[in-house]
C-alpha atoms as a PDB file:
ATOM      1  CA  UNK A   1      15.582  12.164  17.021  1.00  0.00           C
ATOM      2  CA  UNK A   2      12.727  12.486  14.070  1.00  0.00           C
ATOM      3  CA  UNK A   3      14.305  14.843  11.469  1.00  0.00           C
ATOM      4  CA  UNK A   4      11.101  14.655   9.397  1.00  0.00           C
ATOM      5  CA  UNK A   5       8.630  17.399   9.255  1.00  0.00           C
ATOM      6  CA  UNK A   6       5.876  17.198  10.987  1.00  0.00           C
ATOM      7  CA  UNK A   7       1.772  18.433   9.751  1.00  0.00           C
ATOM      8  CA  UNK A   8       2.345  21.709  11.141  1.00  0.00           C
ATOM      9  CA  UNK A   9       6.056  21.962   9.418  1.00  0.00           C
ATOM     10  CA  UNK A  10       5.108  20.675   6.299  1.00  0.00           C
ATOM     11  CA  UNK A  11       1.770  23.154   6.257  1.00  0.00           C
ATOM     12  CA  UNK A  12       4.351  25.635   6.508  1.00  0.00           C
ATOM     13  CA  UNK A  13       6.307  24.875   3.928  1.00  0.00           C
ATOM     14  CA  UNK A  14       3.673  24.521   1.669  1.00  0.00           C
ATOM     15  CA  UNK A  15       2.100  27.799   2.320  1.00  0.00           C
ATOM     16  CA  UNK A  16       5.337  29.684   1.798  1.00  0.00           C
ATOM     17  CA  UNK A  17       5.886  27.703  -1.551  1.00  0.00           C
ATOM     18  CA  UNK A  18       2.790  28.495  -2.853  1.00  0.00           C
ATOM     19  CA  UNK A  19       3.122  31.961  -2.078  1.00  0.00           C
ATOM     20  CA  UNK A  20       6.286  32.184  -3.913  1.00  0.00           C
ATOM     21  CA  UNK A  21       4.828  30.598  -7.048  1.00  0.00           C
ATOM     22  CA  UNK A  22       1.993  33.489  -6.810  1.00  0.00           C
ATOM     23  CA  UNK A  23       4.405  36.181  -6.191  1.00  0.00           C
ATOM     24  CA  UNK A  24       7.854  35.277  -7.877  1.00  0.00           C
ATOM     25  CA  UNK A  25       6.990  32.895 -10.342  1.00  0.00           C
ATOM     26  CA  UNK A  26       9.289  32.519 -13.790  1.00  0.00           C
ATOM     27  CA  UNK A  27       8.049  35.651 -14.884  1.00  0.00           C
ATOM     28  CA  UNK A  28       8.455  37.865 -12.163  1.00  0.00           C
ATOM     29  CA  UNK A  29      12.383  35.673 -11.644  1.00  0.00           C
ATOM     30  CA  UNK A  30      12.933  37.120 -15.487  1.00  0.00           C
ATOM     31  CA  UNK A  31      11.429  40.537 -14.535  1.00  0.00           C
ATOM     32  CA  UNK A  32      13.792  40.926 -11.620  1.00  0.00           C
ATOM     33  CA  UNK A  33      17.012  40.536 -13.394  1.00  0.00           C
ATOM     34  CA  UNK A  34      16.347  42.033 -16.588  1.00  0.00           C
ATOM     35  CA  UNK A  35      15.282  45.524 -13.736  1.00  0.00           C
ATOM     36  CA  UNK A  36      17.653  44.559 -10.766  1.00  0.00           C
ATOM     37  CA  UNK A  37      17.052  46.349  -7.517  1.00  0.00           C
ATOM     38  CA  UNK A  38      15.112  45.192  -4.362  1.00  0.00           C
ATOM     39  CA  UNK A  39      11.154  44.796  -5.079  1.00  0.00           C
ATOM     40  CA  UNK A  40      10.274  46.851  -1.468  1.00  0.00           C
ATOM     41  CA  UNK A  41       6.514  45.800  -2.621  1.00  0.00           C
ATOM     42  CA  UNK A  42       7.274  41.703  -3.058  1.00  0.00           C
ATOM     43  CA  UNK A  43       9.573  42.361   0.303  1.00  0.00           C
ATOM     44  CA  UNK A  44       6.723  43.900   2.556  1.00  0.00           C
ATOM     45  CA  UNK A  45       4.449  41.272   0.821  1.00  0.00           C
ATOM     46  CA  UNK A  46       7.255  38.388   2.331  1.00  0.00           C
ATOM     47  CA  UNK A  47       6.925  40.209   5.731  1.00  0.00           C
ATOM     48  CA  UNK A  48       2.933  40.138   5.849  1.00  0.00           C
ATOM     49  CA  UNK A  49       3.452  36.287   5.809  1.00  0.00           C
ATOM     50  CA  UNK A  50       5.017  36.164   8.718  1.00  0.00           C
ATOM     51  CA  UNK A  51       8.321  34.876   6.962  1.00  0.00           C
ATOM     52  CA  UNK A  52      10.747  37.288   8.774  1.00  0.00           C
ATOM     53  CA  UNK A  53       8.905  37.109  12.417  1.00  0.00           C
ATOM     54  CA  UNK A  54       8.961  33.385  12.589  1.00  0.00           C
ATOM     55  CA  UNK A  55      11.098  33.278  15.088  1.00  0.00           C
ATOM     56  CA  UNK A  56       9.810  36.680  17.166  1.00  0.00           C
ATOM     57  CA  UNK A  57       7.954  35.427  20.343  1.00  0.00           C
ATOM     58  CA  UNK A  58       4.268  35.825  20.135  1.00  0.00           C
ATOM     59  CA  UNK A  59       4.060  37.788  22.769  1.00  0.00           C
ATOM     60  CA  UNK A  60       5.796  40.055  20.775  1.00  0.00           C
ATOM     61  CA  UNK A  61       3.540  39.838  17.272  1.00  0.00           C
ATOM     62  CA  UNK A  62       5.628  36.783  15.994  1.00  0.00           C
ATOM     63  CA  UNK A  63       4.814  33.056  15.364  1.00  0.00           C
ATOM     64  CA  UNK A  64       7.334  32.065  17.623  1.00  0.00           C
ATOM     65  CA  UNK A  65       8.661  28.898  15.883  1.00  0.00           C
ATOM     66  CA  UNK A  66      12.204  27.883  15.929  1.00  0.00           C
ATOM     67  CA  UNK A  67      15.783  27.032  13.770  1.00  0.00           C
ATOM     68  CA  UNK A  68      13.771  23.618  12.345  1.00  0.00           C
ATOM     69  CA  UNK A  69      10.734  25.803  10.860  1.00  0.00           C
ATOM     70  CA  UNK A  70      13.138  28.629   9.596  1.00  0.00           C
ATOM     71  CA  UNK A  71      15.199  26.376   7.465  1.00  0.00           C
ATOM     72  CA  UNK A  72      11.963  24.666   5.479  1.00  0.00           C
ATOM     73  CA  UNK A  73      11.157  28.175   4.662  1.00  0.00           C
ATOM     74  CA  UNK A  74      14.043  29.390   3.689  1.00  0.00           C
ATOM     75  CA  UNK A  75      14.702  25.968   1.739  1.00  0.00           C
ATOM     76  CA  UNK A  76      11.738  27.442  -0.021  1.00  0.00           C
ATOM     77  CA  UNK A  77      13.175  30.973  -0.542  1.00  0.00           C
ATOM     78  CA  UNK A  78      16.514  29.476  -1.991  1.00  0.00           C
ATOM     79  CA  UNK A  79      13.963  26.831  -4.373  1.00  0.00           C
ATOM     80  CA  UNK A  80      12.636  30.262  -5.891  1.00  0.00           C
ATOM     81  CA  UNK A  81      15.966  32.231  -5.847  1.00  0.00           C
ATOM     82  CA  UNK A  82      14.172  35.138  -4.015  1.00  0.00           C
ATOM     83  CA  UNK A  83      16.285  37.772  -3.729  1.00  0.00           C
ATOM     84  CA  UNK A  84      17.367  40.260  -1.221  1.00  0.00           C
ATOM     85  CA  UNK A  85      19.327  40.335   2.648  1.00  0.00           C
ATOM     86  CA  UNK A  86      16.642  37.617   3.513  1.00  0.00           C
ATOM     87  CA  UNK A  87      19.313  35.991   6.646  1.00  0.00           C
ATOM     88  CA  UNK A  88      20.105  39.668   7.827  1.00  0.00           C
ATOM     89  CA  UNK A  89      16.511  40.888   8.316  1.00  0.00           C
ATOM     90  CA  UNK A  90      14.925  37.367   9.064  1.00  0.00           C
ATOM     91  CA  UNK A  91      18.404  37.591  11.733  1.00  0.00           C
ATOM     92  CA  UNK A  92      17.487  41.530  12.544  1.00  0.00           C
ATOM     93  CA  UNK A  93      13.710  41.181  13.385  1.00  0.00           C
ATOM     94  CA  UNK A  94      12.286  41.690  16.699  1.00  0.00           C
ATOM     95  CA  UNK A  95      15.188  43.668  17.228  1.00  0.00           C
ATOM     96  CA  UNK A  96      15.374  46.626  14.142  1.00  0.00           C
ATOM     97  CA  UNK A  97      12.423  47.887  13.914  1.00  0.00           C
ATOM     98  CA  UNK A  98      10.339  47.424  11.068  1.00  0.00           C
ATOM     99  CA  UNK A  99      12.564  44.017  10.065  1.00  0.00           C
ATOM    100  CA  UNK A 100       9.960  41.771  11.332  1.00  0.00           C
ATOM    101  CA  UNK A 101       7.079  43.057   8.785  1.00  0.00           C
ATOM    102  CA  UNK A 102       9.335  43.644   6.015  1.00  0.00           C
ATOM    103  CA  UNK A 103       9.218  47.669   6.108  1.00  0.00           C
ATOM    104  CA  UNK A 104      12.612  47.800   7.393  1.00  0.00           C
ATOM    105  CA  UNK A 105      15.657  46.061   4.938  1.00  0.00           C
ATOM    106  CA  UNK A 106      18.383  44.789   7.052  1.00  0.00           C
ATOM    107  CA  UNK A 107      21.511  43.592   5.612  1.00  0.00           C
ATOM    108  CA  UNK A 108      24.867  42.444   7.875  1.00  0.00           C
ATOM    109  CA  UNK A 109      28.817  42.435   7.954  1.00  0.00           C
ATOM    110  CA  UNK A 110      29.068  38.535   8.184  1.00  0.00           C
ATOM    111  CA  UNK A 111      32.312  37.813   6.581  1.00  0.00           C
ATOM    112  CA  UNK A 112      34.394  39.377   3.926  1.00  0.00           C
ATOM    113  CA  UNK A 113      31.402  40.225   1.775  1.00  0.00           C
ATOM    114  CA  UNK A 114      28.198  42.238   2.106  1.00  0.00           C
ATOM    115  CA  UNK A 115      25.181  41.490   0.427  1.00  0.00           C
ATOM    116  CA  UNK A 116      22.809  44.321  -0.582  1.00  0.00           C
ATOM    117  CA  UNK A 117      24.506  47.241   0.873  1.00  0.00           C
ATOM    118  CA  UNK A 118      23.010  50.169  -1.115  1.00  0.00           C
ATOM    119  CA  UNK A 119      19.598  48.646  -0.577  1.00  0.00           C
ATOM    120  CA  UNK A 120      19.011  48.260   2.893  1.00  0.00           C
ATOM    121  CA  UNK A 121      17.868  50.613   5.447  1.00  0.00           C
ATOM    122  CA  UNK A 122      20.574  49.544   8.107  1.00  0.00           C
ATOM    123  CA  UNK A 123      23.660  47.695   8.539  1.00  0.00           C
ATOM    124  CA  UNK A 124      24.547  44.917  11.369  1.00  0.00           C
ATOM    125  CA  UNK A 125      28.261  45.757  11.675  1.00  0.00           C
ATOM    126  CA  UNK A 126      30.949  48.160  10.566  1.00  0.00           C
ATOM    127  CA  UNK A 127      30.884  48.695   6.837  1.00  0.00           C
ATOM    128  CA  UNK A 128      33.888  50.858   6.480  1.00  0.00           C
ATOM    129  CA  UNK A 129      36.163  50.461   3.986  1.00  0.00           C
ATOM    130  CA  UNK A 130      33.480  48.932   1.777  1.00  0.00           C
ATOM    131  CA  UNK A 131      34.075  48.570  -1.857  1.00  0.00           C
ATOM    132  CA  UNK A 132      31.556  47.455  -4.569  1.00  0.00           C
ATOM    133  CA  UNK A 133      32.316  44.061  -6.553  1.00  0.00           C
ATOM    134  CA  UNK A 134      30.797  43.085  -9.942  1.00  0.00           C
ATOM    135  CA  UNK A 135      29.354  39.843  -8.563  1.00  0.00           C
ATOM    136  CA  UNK A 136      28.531  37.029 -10.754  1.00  0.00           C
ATOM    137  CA  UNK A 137      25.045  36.646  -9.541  1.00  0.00           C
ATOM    138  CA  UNK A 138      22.482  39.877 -11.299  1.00  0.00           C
ATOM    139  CA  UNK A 139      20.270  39.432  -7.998  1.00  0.00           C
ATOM    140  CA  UNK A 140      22.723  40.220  -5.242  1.00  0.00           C
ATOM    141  CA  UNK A 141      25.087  43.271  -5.380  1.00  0.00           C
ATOM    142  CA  UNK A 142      28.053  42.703  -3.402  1.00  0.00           C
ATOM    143  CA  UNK A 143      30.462  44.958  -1.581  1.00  0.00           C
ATOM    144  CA  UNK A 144      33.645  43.596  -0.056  1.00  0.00           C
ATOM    145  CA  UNK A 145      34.637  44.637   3.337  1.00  0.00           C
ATOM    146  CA  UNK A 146      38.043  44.286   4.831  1.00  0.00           C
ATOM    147  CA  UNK A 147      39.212  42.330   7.897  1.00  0.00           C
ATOM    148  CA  UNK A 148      35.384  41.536   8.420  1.00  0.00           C
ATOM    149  CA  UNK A 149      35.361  37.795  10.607  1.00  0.00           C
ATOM    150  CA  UNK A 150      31.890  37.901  12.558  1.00  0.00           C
ATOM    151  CA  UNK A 151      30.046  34.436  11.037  1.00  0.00           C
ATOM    152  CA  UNK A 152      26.663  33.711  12.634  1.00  0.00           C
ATOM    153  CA  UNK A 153      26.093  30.259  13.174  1.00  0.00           C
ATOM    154  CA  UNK A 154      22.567  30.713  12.647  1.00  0.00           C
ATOM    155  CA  UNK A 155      22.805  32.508   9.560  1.00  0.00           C
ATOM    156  CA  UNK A 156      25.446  29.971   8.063  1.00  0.00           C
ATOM    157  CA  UNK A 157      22.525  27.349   8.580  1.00  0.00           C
ATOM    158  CA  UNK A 158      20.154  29.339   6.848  1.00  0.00           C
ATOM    159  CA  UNK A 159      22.453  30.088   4.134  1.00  0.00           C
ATOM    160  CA  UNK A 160      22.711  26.075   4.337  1.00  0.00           C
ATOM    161  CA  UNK A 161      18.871  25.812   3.664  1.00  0.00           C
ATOM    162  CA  UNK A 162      18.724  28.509   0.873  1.00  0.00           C
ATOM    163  CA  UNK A 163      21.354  25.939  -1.134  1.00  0.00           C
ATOM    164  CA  UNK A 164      19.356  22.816  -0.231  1.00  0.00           C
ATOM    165  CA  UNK A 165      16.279  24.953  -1.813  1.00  0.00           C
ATOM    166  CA  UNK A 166      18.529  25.673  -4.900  1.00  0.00           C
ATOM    167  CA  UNK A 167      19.724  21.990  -5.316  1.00  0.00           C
ATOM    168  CA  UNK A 168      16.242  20.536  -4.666  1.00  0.00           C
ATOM    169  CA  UNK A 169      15.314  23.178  -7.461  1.00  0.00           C
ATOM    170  CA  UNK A 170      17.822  22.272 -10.178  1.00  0.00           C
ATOM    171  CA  UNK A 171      17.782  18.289  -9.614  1.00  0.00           C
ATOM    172  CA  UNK A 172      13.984  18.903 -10.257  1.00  0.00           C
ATOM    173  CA  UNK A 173      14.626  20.829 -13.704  1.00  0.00           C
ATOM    174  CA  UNK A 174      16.765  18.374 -14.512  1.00  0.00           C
ATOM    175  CA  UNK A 175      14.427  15.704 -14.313  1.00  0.00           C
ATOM    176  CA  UNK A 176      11.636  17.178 -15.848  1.00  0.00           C
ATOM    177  CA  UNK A 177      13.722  17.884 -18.969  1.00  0.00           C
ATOM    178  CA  UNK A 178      15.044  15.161 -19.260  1.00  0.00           C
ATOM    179  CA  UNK A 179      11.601  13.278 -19.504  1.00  0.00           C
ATOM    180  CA  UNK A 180      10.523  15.807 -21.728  1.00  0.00           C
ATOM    181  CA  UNK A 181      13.458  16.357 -24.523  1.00  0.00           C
ATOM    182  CA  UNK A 182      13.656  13.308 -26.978  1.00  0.00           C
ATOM    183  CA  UNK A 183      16.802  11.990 -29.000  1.00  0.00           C
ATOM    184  CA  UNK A 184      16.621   9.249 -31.135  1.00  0.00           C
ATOM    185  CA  UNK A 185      12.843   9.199 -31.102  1.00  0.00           C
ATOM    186  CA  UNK A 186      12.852   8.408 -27.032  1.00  0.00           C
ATOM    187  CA  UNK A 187      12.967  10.461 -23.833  1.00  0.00           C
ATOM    188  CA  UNK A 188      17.046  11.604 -23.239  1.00  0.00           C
ATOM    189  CA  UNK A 189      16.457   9.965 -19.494  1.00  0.00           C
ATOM    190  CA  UNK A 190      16.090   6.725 -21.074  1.00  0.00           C
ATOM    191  CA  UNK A 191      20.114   6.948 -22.033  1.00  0.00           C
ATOM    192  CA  UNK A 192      22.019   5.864 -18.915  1.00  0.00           C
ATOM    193  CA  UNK A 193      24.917   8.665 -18.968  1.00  0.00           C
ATOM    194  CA  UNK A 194      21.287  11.290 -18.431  1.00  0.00           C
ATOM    195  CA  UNK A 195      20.443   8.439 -15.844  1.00  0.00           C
ATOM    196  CA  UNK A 196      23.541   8.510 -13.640  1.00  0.00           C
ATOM    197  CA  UNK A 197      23.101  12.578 -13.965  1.00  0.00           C
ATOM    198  CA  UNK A 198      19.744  12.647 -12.381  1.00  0.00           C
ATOM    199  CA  UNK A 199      20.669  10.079  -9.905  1.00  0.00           C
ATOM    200  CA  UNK A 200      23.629  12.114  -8.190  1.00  0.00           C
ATOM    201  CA  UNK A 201      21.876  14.858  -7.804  1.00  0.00           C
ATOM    202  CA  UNK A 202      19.327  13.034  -6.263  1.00  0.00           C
ATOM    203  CA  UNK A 203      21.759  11.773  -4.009  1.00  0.00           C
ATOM    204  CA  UNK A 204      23.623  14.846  -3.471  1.00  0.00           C
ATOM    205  CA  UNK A 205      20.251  16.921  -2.561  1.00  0.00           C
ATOM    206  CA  UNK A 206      19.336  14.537   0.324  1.00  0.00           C
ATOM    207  CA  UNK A 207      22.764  13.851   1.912  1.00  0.00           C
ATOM    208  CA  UNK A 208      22.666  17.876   2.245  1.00  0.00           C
ATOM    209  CA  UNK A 209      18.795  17.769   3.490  1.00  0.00           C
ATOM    210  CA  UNK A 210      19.955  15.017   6.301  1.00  0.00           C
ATOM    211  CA  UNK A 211      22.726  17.338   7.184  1.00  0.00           C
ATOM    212  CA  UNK A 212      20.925  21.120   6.896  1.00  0.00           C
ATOM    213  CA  UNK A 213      17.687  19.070   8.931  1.00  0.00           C
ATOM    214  CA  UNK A 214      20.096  17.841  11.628  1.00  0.00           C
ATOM    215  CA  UNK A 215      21.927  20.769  12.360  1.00  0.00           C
ATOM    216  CA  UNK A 216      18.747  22.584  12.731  1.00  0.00           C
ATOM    217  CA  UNK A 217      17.235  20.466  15.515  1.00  0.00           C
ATOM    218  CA  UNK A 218      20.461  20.224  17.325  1.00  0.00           C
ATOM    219  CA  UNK A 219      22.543  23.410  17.009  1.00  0.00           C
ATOM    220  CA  UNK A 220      25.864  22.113  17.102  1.00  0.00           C
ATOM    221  CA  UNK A 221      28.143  24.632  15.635  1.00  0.00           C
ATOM    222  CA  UNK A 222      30.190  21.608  13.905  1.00  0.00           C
ATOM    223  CA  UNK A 223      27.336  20.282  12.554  1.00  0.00           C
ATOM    224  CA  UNK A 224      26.124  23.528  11.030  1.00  0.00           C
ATOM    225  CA  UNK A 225      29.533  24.074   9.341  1.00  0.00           C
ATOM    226  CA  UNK A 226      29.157  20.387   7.862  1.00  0.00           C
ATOM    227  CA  UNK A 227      25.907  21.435   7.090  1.00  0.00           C
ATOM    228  CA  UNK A 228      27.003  24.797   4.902  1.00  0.00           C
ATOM    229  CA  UNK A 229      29.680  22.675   3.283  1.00  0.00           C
ATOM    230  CA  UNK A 230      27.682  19.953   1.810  1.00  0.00           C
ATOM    231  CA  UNK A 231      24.320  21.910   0.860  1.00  0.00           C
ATOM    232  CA  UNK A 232      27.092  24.567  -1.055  1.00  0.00           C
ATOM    233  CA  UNK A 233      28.216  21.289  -2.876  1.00  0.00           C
ATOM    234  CA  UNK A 234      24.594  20.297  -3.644  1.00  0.00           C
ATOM    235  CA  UNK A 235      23.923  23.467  -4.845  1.00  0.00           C
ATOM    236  CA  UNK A 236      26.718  24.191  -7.270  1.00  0.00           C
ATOM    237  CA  UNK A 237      27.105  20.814  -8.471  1.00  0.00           C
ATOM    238  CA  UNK A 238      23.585  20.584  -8.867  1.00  0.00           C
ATOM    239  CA  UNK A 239      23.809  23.348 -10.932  1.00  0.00           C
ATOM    240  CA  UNK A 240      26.456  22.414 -13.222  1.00  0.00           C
ATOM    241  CA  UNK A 241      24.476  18.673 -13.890  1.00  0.00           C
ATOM    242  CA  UNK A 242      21.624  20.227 -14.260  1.00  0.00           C
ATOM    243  CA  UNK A 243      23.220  22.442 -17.177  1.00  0.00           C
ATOM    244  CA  UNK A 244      24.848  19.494 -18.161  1.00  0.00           C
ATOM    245  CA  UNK A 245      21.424  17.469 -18.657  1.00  0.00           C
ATOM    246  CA  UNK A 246      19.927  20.138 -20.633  1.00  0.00           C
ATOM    247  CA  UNK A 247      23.156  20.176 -23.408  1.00  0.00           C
ATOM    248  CA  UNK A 248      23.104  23.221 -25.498  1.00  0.00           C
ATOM    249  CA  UNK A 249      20.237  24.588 -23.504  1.00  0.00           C
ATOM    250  CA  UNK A 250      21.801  24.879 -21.041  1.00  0.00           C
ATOM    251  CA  UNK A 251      23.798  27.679 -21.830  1.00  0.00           C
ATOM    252  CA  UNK A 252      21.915  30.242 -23.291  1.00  0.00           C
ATOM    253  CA  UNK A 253      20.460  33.093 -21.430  1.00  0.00           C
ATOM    254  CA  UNK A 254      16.907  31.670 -21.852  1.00  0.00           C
ATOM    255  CA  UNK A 255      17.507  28.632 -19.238  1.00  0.00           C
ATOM    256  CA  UNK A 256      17.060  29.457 -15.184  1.00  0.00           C
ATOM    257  CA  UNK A 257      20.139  26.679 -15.028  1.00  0.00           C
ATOM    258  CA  UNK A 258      22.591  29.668 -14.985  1.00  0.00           C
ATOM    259  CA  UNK A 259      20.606  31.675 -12.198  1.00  0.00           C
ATOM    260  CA  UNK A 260      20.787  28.649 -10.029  1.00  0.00           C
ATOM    261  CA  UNK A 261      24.552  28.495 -10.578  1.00  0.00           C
ATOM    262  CA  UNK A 262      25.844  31.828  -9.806  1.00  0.00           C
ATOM    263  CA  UNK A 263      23.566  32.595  -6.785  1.00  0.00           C
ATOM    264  CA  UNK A 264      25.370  29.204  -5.706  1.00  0.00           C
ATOM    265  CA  UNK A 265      28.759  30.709  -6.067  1.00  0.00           C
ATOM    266  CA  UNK A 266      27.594  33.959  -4.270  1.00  0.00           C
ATOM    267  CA  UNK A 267      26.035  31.975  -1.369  1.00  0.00           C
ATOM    268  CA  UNK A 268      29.035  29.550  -0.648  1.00  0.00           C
ATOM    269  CA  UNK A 269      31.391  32.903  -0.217  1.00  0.00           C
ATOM    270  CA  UNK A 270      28.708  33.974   2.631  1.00  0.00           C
ATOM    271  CA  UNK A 271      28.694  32.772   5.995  1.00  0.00           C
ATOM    272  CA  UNK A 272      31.130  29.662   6.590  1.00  0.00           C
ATOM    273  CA  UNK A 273      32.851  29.089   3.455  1.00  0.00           C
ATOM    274  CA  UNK A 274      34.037  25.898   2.030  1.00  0.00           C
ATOM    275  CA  UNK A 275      37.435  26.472   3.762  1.00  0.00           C
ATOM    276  CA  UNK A 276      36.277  27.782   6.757  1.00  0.00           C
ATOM    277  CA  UNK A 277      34.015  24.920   7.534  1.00  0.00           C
ATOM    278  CA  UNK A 278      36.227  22.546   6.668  1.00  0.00           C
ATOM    279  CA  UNK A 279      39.073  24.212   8.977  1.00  0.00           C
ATOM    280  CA  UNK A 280      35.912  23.545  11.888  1.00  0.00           C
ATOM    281  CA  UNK A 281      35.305  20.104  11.903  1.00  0.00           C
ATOM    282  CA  UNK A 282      38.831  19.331  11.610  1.00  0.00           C
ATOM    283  CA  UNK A 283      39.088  21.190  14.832  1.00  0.00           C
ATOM    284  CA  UNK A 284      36.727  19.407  16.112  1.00  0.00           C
ATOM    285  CA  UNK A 285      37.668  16.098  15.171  1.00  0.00           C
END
């Protein structure tokens, strides 16, 4: 089993990164929360790249790739924090129409809470009974739902890829500041405590991309729950060491550290949660 991209894959991922960096760079990240709402323009413009028909057949206008090719772009999505229902209408395409070219917003009752409900143009699932929530994260509204249980395995793995993005995102920021900011006339990653930081995330970010990369070439439901479960790890204690490395810096309003965090929080209640995933493999162990 080769769980390393291949040309094509890596081409892939490459083109959707640097589309990101043209389209939602820093600037347009800080533009977005200090206006929230859904950017329909920036959506249609994801759509036109073939992001949310990857999967649609060709015969059918898609590029007709699979589960492995999904989860390197969304890894890419989650490495930019772009916001918006990007599982339910990547999940909804080929089958709402207008999902597949971004014209159509599609967001889905997948659990106990509902991600852009006011903005999208339909709903997967019975809404009723929905009630808004002040969520943590300015880029995703939330509504909670009651008695909601439907979890999509699929969507739990690209949840799963979103936080590998977001962890492969922070240990980078991390790093670079730490080579950058200077104490005691040297670099603060030449002091061992900044070291050991920068070292488990590493470590964190690529136990989670040998977990989120396996369960997309194989499937397994159990392996997709392990999958959600570490990459949710990754991504919020990424988060917090990344903080951590950048001290006082950290915590101010100024830093993309906090952004990283809280869409963290807000991802690991979607899908499988912790709990939930952890209730799966025991079951199937």
């Amino acid at each position: 089993m080769d769980l390393q991209p291949d040309d094509d894959q890596r081409a892939l991922r490459d083109g959707f990164r640097a589309l990101l960096a043209r389209r939602f760079g820093r600037d347009a990240l800080r533009a977005a929360v200090s206006a929230p709402g859904l950017d329909r323009t920036l959506w249609r413009a994801v759509g036109d790249a073939g992001f949310f028909a990857l999967r649609v057949p060709e015969a059918r206008g898609g590029l007709g790739l699979g589960a492995v090719e999904a989860v390197l772009v969304f890894e890419e999505a989650g490495r930019a924090l772009l916001p918006g229902p990007l599982v339910a209408t990547f999940l909804a395409a080929g089958e709402v129409e207008g999902a597949a070219t971004g014209e159509t917003v599609v967001t889905a009752v997948d659990g106990t809470l509902v991600p852009w409900l006011d903005e999208a143009d339909v709903v997967v699932g019975d809404a009723a009974g929905a009630t808004p929530l002040r969520s943590v994260d300015p880029l995703t509204p939330l509504h909670r739902v009651p008695g909601a249980c439907a979890r999509e395995p699929l969507a739990s793995l690209l949840l799963a890829a979103e936080q590998l993005g977001s962890a492969c995102g922070t240990r980078d920021m991390a790093v670079q500041y730490a080579r950058e900011r200077e104490q005691f006339g040297q670099p603060i990653g030449a002091f061992q405590a900044v070291k050991h930081l920068c070292a488990e995330l590493l470590v964190r970010t690529e136990v989670a991309r040998a977990a989120v990369y396996a369960a997309a070439v194989t499937g397994d439901p159990g392996e997709v729950a392990g999958a959600k479960l570490l990459a949710d790890e990754a991504a919020v204690r990424n988060a917090r060491d990344c903080l951590q490395v950048h001290g006082g810096m950290g915590f101010t309003w100024e830093a993309d550290v906090h952004l990283h965090l809280k869409r963290a929080w807000v991802r690991a209640g979607l899908g499988t949660t912790a709990a939930r995933a952890e209730e799966e493999l025991a079951a199937a162990l």
